[in-house]
PDB file of N, CA and C in Angstrom:
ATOM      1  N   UNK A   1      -0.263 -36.302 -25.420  1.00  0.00           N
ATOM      2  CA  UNK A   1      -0.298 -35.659 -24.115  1.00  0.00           C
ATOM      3  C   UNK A   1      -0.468 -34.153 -24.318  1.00  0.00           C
ATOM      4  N   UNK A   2      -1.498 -33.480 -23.676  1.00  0.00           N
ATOM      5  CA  UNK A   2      -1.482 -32.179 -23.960  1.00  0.00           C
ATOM      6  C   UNK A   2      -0.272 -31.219 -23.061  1.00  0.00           C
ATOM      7  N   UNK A   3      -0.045 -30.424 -23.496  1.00  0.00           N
ATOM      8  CA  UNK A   3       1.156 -29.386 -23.246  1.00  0.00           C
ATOM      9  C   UNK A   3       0.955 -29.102 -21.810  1.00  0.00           C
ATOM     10  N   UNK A   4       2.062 -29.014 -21.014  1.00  0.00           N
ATOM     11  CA  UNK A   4       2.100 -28.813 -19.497  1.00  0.00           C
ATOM     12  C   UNK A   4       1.547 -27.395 -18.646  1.00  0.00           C
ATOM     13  N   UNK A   5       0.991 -26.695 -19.774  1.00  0.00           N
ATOM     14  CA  UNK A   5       1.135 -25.717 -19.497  1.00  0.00           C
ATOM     15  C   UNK A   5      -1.114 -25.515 -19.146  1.00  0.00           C
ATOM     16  N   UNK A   6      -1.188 -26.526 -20.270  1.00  0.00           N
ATOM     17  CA  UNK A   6      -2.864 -26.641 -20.548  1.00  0.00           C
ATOM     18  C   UNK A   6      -3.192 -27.763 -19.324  1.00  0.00           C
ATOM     19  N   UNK A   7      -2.104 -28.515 -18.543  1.00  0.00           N
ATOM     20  CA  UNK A   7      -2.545 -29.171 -17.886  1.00  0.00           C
ATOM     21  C   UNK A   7      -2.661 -28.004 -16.164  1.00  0.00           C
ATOM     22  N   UNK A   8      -1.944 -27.139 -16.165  1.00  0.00           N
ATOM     23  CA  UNK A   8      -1.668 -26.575 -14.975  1.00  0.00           C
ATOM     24  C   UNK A   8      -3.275 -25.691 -15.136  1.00  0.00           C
ATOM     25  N   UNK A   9      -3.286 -24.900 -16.455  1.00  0.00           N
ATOM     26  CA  UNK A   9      -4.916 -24.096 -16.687  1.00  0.00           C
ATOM     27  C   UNK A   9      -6.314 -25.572 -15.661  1.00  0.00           C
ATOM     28  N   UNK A  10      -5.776 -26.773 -16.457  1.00  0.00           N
ATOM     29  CA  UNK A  10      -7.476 -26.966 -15.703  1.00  0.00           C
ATOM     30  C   UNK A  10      -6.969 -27.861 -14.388  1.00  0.00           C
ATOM     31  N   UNK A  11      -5.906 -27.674 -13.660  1.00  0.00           N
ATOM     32  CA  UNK A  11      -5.307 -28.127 -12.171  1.00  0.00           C
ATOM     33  C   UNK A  11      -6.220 -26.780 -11.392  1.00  0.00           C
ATOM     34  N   UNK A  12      -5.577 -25.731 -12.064  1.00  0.00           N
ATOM     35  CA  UNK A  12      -6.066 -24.296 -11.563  1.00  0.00           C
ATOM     36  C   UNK A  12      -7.852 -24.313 -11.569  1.00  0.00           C
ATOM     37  N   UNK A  13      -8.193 -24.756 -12.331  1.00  0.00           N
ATOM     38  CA  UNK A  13      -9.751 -24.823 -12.415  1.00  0.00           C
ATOM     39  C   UNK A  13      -9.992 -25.566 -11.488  1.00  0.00           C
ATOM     40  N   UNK A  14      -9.726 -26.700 -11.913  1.00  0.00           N
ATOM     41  CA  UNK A  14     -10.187 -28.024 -10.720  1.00  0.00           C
ATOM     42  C   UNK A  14     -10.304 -27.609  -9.455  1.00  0.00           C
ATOM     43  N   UNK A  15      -9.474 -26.813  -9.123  1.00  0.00           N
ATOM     44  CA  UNK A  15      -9.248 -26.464  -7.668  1.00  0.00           C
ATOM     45  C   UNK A  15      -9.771 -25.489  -7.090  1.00  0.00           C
ATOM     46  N   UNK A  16     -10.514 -24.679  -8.160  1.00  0.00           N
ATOM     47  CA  UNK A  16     -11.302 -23.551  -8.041  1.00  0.00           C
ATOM     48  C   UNK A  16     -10.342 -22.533  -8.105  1.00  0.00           C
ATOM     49  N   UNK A  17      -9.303 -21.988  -8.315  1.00  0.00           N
ATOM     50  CA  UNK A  17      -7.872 -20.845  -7.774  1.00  0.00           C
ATOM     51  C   UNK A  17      -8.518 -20.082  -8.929  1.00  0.00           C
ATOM     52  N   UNK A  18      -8.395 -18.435  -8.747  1.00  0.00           N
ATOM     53  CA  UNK A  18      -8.264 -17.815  -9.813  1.00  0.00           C
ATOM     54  C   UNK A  18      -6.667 -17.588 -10.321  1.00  0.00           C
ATOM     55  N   UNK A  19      -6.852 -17.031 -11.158  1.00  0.00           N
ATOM     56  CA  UNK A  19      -5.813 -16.803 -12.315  1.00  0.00           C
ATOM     57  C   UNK A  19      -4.929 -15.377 -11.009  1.00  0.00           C
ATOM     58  N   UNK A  20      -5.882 -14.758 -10.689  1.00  0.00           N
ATOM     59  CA  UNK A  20      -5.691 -13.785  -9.801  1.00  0.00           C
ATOM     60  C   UNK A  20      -4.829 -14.418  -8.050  1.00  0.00           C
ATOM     61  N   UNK A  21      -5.182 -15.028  -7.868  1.00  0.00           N
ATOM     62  CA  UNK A  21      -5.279 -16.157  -6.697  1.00  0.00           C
ATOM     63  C   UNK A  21      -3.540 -16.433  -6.661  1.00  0.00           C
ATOM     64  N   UNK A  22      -3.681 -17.512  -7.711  1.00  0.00           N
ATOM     65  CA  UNK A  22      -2.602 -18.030  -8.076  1.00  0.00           C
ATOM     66  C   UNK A  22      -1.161 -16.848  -8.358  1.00  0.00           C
ATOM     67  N   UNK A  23      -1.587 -16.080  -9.258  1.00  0.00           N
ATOM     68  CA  UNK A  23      -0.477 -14.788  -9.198  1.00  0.00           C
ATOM     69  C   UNK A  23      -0.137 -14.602  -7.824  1.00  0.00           C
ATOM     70  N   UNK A  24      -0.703 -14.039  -7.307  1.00  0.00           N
ATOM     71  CA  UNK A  24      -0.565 -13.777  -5.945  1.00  0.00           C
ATOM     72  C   UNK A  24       0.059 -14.588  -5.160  1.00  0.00           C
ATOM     73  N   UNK A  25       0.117 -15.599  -5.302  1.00  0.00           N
ATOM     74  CA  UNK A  25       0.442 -16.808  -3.928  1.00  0.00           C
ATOM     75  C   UNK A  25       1.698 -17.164  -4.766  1.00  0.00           C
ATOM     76  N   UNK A  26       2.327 -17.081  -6.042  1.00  0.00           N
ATOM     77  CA  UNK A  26       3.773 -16.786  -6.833  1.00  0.00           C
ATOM     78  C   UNK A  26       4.797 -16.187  -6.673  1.00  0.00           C
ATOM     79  N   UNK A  27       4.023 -15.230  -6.709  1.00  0.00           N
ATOM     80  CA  UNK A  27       4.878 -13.921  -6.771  1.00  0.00           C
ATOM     81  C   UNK A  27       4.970 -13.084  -8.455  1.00  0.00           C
ATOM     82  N   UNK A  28       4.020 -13.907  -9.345  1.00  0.00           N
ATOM     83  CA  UNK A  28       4.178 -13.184 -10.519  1.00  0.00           C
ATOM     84  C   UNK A  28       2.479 -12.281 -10.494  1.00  0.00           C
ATOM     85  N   UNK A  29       2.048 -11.585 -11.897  1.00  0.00           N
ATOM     86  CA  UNK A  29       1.049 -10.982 -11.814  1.00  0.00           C
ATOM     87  C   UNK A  29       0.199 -12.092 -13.127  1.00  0.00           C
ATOM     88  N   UNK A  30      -0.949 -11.531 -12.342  1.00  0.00           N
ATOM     89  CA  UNK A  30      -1.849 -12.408 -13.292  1.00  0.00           C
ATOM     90  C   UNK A  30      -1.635 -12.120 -15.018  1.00  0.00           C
ATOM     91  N   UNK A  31      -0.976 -11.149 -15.849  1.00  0.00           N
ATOM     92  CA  UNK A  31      -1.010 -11.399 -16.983  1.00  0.00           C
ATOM     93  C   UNK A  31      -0.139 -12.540 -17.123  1.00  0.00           C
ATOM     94  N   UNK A  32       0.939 -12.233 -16.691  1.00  0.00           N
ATOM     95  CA  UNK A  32       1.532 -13.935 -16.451  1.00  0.00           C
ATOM     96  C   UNK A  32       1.608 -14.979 -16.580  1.00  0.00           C
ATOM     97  N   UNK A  33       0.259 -15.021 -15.851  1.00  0.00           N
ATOM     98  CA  UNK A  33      -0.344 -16.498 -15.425  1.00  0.00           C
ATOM     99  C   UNK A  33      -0.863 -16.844 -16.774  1.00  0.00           C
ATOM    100  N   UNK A  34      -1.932 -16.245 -16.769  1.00  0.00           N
ATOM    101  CA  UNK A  34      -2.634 -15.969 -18.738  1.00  0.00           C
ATOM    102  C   UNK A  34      -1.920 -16.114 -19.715  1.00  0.00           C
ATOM    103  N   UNK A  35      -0.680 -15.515 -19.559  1.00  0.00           N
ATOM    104  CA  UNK A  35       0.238 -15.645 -20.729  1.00  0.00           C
ATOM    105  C   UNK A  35       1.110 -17.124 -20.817  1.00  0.00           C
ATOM    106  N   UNK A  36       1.161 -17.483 -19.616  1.00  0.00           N
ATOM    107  CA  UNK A  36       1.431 -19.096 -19.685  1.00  0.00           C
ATOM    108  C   UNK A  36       0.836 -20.405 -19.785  1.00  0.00           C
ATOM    109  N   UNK A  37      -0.537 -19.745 -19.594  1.00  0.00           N
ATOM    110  CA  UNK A  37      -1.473 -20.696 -19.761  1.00  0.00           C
ATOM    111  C   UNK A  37      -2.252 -20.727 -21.330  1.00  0.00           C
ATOM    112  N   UNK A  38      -2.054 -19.624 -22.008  1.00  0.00           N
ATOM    113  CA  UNK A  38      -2.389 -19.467 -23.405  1.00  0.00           C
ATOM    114  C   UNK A  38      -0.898 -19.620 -24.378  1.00  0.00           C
ATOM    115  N   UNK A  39      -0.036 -20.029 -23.901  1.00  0.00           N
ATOM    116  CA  UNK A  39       1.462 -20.431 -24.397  1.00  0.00           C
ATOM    117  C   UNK A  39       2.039 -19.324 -24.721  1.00  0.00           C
ATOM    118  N   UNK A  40       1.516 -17.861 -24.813  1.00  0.00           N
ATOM    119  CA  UNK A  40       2.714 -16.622 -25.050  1.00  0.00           C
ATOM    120  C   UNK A  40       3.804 -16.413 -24.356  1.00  0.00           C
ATOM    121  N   UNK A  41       4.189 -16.910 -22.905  1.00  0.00           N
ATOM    122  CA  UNK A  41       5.343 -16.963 -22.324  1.00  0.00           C
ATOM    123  C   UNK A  41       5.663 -18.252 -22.034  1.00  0.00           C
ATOM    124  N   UNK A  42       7.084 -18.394 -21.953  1.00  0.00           N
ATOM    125  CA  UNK A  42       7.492 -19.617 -22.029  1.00  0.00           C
ATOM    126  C   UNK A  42       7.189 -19.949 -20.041  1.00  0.00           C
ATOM    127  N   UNK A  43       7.202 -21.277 -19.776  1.00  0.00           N
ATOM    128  CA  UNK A  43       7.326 -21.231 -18.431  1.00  0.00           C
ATOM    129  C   UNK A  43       8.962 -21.983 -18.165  1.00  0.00           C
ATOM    130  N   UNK A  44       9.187 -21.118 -17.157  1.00  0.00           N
ATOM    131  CA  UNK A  44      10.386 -22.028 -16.291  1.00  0.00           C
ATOM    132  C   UNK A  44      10.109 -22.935 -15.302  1.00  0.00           C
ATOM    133  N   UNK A  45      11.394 -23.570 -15.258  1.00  0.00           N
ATOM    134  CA  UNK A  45      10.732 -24.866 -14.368  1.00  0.00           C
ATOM    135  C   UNK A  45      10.686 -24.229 -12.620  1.00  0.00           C
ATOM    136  N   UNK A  46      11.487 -23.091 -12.625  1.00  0.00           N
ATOM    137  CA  UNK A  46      11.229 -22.406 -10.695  1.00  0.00           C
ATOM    138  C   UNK A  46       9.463 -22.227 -10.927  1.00  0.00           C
ATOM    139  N   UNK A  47       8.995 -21.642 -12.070  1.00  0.00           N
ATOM    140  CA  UNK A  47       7.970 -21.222 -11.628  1.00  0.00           C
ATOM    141  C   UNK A  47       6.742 -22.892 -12.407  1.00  0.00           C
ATOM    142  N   UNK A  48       7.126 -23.355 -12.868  1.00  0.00           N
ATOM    143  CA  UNK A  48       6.241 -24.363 -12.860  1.00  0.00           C
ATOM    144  C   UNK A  48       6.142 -25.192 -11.416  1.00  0.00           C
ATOM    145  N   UNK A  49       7.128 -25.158 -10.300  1.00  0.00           N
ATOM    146  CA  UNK A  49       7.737 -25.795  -9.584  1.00  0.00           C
ATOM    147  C   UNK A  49       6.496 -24.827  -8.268  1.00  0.00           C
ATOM    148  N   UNK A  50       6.721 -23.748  -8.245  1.00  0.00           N
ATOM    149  CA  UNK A  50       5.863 -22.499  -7.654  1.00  0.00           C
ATOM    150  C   UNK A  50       4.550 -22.690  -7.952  1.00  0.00           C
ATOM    151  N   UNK A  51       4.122 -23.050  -9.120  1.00  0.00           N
ATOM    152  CA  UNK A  51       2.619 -22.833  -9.377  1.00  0.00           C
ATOM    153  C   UNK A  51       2.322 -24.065  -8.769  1.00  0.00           C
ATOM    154  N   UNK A  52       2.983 -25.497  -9.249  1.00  0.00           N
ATOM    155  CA  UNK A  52       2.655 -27.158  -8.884  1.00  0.00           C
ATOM    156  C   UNK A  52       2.334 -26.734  -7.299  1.00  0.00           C
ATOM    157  N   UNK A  53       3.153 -26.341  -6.015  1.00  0.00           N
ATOM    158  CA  UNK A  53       3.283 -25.932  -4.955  1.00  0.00           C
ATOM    159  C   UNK A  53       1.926 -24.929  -4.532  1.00  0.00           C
ATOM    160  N   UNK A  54       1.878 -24.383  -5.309  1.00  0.00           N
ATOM    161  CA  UNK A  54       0.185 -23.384  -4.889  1.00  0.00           C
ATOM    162  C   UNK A  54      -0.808 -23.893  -4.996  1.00  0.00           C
ATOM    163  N   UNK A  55      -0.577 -24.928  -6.278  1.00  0.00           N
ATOM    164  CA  UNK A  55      -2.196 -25.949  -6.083  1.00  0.00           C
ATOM    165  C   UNK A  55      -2.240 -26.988  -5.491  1.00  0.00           C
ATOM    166  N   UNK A  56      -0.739 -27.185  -4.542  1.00  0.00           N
ATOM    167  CA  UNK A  56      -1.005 -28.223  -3.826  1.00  0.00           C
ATOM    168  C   UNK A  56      -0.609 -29.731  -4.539  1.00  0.00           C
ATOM    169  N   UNK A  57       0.194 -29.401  -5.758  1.00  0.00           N
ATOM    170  CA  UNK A  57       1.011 -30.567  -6.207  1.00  0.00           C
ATOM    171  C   UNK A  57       2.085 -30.816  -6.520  1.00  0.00           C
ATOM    172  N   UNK A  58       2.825 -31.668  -6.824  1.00  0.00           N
ATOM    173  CA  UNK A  58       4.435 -31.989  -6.706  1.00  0.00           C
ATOM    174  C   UNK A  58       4.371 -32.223  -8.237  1.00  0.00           C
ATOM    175  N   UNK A  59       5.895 -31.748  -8.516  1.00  0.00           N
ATOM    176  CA  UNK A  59       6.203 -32.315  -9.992  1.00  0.00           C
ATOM    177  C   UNK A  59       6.493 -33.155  -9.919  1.00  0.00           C
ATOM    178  N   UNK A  60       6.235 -34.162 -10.909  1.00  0.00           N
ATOM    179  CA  UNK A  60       7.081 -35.198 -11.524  1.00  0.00           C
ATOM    180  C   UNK A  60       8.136 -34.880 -12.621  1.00  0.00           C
ATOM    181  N   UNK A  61       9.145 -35.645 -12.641  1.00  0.00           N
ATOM    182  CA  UNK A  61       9.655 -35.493 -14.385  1.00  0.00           C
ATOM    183  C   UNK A  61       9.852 -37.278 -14.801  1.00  0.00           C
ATOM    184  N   UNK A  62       9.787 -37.514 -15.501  1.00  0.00           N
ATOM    185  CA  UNK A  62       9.843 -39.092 -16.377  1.00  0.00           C
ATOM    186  C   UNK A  62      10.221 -38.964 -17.683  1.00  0.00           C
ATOM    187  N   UNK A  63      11.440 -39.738 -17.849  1.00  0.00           N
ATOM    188  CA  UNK A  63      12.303 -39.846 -18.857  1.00  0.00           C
ATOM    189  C   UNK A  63      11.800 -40.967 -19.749  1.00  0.00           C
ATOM    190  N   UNK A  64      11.697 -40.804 -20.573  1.00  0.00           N
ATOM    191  CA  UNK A  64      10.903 -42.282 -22.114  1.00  0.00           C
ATOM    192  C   UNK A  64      11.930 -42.242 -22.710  1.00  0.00           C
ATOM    193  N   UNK A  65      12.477 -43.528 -23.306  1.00  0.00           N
ATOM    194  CA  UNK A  65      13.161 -43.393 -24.088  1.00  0.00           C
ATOM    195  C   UNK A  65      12.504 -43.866 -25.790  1.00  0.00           C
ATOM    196  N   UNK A  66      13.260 -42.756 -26.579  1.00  0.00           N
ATOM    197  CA  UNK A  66      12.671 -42.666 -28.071  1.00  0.00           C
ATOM    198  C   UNK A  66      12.256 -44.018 -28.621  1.00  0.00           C
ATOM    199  N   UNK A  67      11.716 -44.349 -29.552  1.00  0.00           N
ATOM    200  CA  UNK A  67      11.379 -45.726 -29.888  1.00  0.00           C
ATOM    201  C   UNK A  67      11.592 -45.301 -31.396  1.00  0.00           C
TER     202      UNK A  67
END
């Protein structure tokens, strides 16, 4: 599964939003955004929760258990 963070980069594409867009409608600034989407900042779940909400999607969370 690729990293949650590479899945929100092409949600953001898909949807057409800029990087700029998306900052904005947060409340953070676009280096930010960049920096979470290239993994230099960690994300929290308020603002994964904020971004899911700007593009118009809900989180999930799902628990697996180890095998």
């Amino acid at each position: 599964m690729s990293d949650i963070r590479h899945q929100l980069r092409d949600l953001r594409v898909k949807e057409g939003v800029t990087q700029t867009d998306l900052a904005k409608s947060v409340g953070l600034n676009r280096t930010s955004i960049t920096n979470i989407e290239s993994l230099r900042q960690k994300l929290t779940m308020d603002n994964l929760i904020c971004i899911a909400d700007a593009l118009d999607y809900r989180v999930e969370v799902k628990f697996v258990k180890r095998r």
